[in-house]
Structures are given as C-alpha cells and as structure tokens.
C-alpha atoms as a PDB file:
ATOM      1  CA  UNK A   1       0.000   0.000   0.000  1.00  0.00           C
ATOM      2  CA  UNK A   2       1.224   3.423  -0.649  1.00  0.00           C
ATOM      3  CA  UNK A   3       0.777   6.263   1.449  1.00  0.00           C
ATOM      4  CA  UNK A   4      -0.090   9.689   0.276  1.00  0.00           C
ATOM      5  CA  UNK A   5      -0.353  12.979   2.484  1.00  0.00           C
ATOM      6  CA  UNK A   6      -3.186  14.977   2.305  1.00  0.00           C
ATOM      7  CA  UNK A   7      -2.417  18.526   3.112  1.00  0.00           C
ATOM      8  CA  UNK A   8       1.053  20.075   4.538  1.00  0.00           C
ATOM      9  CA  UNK A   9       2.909  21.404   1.314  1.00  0.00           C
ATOM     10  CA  UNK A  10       5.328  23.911   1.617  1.00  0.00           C
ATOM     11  CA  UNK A  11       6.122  27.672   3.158  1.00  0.00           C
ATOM     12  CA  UNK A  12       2.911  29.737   3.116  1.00  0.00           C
ATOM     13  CA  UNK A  13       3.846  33.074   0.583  1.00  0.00           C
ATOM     14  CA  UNK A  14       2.967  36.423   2.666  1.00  0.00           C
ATOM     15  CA  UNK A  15       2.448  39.309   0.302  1.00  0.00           C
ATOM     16  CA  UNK A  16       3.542  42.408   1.411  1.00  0.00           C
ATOM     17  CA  UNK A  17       4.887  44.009  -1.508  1.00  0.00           C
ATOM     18  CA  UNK A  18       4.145  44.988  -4.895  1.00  0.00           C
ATOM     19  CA  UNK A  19       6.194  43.132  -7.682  1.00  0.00           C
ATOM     20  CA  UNK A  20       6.768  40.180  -5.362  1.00  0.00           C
ATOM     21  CA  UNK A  21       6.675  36.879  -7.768  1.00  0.00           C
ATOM     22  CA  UNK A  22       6.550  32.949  -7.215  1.00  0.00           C
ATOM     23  CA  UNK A  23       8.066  31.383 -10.150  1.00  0.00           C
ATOM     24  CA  UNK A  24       7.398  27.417 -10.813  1.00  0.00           C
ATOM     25  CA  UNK A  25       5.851  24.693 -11.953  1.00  0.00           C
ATOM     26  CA  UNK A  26       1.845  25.000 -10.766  1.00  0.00           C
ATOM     27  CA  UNK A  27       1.044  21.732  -8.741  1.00  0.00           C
ATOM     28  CA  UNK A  28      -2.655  22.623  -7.959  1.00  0.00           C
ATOM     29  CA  UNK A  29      -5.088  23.565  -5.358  1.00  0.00           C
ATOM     30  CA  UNK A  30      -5.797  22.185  -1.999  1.00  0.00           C
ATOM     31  CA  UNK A  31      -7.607  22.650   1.256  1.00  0.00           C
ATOM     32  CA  UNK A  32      -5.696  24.458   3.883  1.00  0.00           C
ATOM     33  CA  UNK A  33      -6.215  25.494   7.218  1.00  0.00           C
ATOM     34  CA  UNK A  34      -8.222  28.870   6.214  1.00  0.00           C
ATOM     35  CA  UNK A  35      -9.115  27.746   2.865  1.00  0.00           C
ATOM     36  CA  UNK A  36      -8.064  26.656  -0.492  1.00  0.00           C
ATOM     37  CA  UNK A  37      -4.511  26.681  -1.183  1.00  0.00           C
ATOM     38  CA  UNK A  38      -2.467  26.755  -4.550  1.00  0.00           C
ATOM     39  CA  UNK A  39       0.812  25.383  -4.191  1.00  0.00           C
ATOM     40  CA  UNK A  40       3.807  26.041  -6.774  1.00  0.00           C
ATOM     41  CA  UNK A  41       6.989  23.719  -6.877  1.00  0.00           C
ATOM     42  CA  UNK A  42      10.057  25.722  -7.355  1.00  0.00           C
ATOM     43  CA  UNK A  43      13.145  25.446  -9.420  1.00  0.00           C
ATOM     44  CA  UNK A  44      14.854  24.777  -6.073  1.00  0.00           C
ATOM     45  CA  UNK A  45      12.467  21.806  -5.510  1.00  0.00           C
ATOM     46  CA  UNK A  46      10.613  23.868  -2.380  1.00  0.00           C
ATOM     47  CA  UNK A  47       7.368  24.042  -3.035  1.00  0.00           C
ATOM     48  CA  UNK A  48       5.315  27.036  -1.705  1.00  0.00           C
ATOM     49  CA  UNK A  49       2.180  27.952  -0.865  1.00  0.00           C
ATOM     50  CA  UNK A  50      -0.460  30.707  -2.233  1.00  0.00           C
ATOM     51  CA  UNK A  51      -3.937  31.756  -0.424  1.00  0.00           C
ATOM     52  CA  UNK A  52      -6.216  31.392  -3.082  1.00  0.00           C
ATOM     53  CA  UNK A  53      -8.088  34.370  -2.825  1.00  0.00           C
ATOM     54  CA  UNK A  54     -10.976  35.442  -5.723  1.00  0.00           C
ATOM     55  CA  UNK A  55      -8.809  37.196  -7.988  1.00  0.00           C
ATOM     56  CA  UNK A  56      -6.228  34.204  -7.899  1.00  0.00           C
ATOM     57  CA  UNK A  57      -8.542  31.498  -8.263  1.00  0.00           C
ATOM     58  CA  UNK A  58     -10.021  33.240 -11.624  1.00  0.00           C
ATOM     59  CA  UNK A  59      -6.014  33.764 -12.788  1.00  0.00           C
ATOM     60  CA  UNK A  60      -5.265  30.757 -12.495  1.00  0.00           C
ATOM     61  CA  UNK A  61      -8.735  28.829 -13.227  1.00  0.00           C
ATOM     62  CA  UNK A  62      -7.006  27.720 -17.232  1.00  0.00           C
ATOM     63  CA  UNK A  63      -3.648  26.964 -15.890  1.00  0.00           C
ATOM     64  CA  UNK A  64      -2.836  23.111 -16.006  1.00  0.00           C
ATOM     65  CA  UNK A  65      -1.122  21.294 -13.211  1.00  0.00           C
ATOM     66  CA  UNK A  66       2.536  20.758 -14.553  1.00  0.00           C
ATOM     67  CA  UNK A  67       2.401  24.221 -16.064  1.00  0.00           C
ATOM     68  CA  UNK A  68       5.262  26.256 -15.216  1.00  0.00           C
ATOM     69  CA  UNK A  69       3.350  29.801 -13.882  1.00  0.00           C
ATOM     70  CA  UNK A  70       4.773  33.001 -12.541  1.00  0.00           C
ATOM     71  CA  UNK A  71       2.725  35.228 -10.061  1.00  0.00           C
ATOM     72  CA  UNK A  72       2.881  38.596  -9.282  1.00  0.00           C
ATOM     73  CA  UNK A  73       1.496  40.765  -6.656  1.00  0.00           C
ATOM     74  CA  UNK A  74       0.254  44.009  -7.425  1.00  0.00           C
ATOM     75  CA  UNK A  75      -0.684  45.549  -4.682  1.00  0.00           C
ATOM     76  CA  UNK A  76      -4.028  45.760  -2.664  1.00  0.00           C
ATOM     77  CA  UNK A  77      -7.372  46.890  -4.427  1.00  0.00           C
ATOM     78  CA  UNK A  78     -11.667  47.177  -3.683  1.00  0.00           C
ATOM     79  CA  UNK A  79     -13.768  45.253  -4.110  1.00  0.00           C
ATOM     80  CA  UNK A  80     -17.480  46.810  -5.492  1.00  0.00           C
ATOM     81  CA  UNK A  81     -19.034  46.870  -2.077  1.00  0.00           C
ATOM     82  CA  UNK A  82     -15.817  49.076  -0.647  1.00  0.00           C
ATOM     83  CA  UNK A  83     -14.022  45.863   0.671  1.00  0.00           C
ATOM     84  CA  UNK A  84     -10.026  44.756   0.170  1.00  0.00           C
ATOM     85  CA  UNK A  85      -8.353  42.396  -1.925  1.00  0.00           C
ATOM     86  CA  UNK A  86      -5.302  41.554  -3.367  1.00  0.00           C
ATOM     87  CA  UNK A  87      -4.371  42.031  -6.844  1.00  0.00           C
ATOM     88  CA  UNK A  88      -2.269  39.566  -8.883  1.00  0.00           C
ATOM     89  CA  UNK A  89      -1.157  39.072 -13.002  1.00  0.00           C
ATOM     90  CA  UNK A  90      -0.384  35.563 -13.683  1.00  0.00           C
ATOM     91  CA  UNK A  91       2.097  34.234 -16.707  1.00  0.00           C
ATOM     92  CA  UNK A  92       1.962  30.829 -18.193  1.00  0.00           C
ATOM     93  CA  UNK A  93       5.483  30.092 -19.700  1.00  0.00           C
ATOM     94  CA  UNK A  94       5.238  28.708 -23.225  1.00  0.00           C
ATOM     95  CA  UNK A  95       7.507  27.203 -26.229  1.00  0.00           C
ATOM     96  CA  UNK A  96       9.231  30.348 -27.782  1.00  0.00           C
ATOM     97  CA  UNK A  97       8.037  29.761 -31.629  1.00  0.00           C
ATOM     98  CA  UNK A  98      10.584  29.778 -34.157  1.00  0.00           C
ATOM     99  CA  UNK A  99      11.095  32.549 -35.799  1.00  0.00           C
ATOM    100  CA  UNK A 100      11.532  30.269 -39.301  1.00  0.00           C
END
C-alpha cells in the first residue's frame, strides 16, 4: 500500500509588496487550514504555498497542473461593495516559436 499525504505542502507566501513573484511549476489547489490553497513547486524543488483568494482562483482557473506559472502581486485593491483584496497578473510560460 502506498501512502499519500493529504495537506502540509510547503512555506505559506505572505504578500507584502508589490512586484513580489513565485516562479514554478503550478502543482494545484488544496484545502488548507483557512481555505483553499495553490501550491507552486520551485526550481529549487521547495514548493510554496499561495492563499487562493478570488482574484487568484479566476487567474489561475485555465492553468494546467505541470504548467510552469509566474505570479505577481500588485498591490491591494476594492472590491465593489468598498471591501479589500489583493491584486495579482499571472504568466503561463510557453515554447518560444521559431522565428523560421
């Protein structure tokens, strides 16, 4: 029998300033503690942690597990009723075509 473990993952990010990234391959989302989590696997082999907040979860709603993704923070914005949230741009690395 194998033995898989369900939550744990890696460091949870903290964003606390604008133009912080997370660059790595996108491993997919998972229940935490507070909520859903997104965890990214990075070039170092660490794999960190995201809170999946609403404007993350839409960002990253197309993005395929084994993707290799690059988030950005961009600061806090409102929401339509007045309330906070954070604001992110999300990359999807792709094949560079040849310029043939």
């Amino acid at each position: 029998m194998a033995w898989k473990q369900i939550g744990g993952g890696g460091q949870i990010i903290k964003w606390d300033h604008e133009g912080q990234a997370v660059e790595g391959v996108w491993v997919g989302t998972r229940d935490g503690k507070f909520g859903l989590l997104g965890d990214v696997k990075q070039a170092d082999g660490k794999t960190v942690s995201v809170s999946m907040g609403a404007v993350l979860t839409d960002r990253l709603a197309g993005v395929e597990e084994g993707e290799t993704i690059r988030i950005v923070y961009m600061g806090q914005g409102k929401t339509k009723t007045g309330g906070k949230l954070n604001l992110f741009d999300v990359f999807v690395d792709q094949a560079e075509e040849d310029p043939a």
